[in-house]
N, C-alpha and C. Protein backbone atom coordinates (compact mmCIF):
# COMPACT_ATOMS: atom_id res chain seq x y z
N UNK A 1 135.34 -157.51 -13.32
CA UNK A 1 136.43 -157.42 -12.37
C UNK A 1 137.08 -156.03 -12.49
N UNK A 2 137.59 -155.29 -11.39
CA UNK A 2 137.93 -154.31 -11.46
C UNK A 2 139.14 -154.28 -11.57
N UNK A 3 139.93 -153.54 -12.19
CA UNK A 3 141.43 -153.37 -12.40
C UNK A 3 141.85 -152.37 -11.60
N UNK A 4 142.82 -152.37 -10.50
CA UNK A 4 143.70 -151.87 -9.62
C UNK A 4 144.52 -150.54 -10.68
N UNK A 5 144.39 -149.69 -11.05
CA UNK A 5 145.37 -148.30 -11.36
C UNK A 5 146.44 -148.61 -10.56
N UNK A 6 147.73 -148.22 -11.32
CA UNK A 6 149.15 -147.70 -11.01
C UNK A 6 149.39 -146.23 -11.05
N UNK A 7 149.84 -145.68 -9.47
CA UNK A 7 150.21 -144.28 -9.44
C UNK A 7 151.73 -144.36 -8.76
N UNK A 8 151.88 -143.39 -9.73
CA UNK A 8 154.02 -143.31 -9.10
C UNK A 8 153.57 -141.94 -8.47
N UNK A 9 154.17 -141.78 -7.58
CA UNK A 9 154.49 -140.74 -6.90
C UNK A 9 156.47 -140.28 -6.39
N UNK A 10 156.45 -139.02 -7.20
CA UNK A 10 157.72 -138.76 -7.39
C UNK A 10 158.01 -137.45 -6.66
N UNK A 11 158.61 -137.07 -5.43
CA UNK A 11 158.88 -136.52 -4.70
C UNK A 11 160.02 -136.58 -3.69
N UNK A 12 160.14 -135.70 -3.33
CA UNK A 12 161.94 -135.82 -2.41
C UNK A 12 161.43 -135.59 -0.87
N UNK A 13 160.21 -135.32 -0.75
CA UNK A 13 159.73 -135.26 1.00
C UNK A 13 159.54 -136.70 1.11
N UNK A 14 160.20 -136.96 2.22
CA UNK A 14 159.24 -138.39 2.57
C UNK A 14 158.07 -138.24 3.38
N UNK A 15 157.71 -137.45 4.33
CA UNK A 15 156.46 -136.94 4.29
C UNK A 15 155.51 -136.74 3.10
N UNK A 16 155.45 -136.32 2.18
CA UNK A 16 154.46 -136.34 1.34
C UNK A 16 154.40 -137.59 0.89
N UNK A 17 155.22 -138.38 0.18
CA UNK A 17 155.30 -139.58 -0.47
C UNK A 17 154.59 -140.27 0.72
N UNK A 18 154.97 -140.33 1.85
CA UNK A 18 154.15 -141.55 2.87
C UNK A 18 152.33 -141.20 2.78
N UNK A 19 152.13 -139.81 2.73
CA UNK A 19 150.70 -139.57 2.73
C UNK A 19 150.08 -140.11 1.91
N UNK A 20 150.90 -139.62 0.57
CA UNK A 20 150.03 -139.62 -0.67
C UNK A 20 150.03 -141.58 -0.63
N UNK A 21 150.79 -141.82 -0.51
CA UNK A 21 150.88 -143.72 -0.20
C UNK A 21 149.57 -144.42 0.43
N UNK A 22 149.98 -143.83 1.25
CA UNK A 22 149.15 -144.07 2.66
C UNK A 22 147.17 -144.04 1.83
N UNK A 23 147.27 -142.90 1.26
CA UNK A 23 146.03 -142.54 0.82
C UNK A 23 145.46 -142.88 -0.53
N UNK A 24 146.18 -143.04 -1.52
CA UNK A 24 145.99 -143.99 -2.82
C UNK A 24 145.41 -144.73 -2.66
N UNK A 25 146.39 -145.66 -1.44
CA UNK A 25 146.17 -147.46 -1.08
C UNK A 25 145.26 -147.73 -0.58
N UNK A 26 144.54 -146.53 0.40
CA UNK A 26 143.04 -146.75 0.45
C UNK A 26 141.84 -146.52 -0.46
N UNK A 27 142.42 -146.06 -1.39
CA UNK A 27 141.27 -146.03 -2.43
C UNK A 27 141.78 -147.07 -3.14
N UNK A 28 142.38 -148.58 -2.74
CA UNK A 28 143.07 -149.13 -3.70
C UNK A 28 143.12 -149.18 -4.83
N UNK A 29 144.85 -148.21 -4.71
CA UNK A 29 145.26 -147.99 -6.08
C UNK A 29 146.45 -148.95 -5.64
N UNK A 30 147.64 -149.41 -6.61
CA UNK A 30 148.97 -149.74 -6.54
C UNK A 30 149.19 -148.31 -6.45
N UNK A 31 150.23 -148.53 -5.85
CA UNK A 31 150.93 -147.46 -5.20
C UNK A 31 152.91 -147.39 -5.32
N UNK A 32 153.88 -147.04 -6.44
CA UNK A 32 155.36 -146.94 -5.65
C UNK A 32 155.72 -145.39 -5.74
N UNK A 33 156.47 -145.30 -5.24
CA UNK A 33 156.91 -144.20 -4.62
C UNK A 33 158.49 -143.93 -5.00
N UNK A 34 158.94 -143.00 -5.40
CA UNK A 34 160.34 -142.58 -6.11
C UNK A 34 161.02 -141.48 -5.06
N UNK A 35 161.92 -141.44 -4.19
CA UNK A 35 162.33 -140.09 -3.57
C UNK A 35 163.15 -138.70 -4.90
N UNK A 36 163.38 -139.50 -6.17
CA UNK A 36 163.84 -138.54 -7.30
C UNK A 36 163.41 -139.30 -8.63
N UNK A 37 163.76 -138.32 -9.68
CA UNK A 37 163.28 -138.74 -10.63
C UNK A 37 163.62 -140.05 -11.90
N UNK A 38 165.29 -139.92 -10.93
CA UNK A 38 166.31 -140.81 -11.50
C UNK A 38 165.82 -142.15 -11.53
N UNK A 39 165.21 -142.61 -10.14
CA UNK A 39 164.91 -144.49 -9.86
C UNK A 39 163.72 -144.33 -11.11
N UNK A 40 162.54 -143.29 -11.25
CA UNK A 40 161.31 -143.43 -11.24
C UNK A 40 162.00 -143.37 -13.26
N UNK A 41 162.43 -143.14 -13.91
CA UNK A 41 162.92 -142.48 -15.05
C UNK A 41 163.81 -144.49 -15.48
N UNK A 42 164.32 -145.00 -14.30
CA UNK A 42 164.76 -146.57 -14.49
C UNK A 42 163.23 -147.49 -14.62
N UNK A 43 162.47 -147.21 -13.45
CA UNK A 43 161.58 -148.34 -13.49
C UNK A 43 160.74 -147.65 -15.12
N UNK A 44 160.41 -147.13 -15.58
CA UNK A 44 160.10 -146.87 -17.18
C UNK A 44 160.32 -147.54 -18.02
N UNK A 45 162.16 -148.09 -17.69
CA UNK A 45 162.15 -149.45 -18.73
C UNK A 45 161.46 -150.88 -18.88
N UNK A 46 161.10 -151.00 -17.59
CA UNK A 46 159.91 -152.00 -17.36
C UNK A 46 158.58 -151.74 -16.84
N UNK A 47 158.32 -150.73 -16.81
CA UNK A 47 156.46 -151.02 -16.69
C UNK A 47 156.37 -149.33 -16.78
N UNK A 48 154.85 -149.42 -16.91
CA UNK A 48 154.23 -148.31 -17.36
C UNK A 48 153.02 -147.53 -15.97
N UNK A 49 152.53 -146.44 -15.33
CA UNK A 49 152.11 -146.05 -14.32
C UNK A 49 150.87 -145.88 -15.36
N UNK A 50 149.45 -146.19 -14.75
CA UNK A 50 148.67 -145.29 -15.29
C UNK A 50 148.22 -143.91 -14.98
N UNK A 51 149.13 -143.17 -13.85
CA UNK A 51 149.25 -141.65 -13.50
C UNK A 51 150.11 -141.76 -12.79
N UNK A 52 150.65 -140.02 -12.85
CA UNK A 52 151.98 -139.84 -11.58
C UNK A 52 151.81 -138.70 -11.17
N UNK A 53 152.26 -138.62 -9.71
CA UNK A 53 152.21 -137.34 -9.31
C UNK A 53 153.62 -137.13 -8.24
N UNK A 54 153.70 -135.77 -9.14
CA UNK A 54 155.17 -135.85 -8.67
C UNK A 54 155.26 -133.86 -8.35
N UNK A 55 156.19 -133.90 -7.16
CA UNK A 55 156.65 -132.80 -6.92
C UNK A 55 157.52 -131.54 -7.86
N UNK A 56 156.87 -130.77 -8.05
CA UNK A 56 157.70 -129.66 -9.11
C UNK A 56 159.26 -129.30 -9.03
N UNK A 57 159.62 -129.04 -7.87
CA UNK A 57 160.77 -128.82 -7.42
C UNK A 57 161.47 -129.84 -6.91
N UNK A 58 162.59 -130.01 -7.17
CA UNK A 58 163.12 -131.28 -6.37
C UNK A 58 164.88 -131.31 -7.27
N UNK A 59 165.72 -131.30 -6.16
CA UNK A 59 167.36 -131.73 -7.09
C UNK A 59 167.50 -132.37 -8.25
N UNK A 60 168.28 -132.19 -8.95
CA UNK A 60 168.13 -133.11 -10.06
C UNK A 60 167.59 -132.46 -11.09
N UNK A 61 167.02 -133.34 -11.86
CA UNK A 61 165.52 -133.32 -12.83
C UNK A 61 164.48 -133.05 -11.50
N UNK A 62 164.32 -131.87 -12.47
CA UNK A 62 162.84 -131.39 -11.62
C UNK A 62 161.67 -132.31 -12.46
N UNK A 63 160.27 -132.10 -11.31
CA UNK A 63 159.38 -132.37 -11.92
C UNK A 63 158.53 -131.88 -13.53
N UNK A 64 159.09 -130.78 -13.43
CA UNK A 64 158.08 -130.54 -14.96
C UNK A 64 159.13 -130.97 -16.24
N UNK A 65 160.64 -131.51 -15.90
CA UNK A 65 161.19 -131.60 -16.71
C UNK A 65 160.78 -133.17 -16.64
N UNK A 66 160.57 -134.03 -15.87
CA UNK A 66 160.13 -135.38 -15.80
C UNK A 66 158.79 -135.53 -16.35
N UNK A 67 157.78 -134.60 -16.46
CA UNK A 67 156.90 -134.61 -16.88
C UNK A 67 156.55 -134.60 -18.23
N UNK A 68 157.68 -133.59 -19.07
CA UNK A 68 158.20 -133.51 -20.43
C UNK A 68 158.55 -134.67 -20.83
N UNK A 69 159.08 -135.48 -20.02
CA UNK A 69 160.25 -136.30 -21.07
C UNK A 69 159.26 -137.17 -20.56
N UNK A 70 157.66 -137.87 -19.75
CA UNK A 70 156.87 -139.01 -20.06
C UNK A 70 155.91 -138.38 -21.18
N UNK A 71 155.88 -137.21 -21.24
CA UNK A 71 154.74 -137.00 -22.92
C UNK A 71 155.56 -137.10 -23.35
N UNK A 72 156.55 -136.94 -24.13
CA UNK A 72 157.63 -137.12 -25.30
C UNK A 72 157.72 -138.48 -25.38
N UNK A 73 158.29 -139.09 -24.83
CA UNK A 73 158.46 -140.74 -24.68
C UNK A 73 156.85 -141.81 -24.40
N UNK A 74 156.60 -141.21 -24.07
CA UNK A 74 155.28 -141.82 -23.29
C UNK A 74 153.19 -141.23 -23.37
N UNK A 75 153.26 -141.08 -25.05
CA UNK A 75 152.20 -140.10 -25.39
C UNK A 75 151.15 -140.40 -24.61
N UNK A 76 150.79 -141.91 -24.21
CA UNK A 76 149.53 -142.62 -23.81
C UNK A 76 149.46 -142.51 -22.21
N UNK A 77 150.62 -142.03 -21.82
CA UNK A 77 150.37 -141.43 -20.02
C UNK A 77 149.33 -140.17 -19.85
């Protein structure tokens, strides 16, 4: 049986987030989608992504600083 992958996608376009959605889900993957890093940094306390792809720039916590703090916290991502 094949196991479905989890990808977060973390970005502040909603254009990109709908693509990259849109296009995961046809290679069915699970698919959620974060407009910042804040929601995506909450759902962490309960479940784990097996990849993310997330926008570099963005208000807030940028992406490479979100990216830091899932290797630090999160070696096995």
């Amino acid at each position: 049986m094949n196991e479905r992958h989890t990808i977060w996608v973390v970005d502040d376009d909603r254009a990109m987030r709908w693509v990259l959605e849109r296009a995961l889900k046809q290679a069915d993957m699970n698919v959620s989608t974060f407009e910042s890093v804040q929601p995506a940094l909450r759902a962490l306390e309960r479940e784990r992504p097996d990849a993310v792809i997330t926008d570099i720039r963005m208000p807030g916590i940028d992406g490479l600083k979100f990216l830091q703090h899932l290797q630090t916290n999160n070696p096995t991502l």
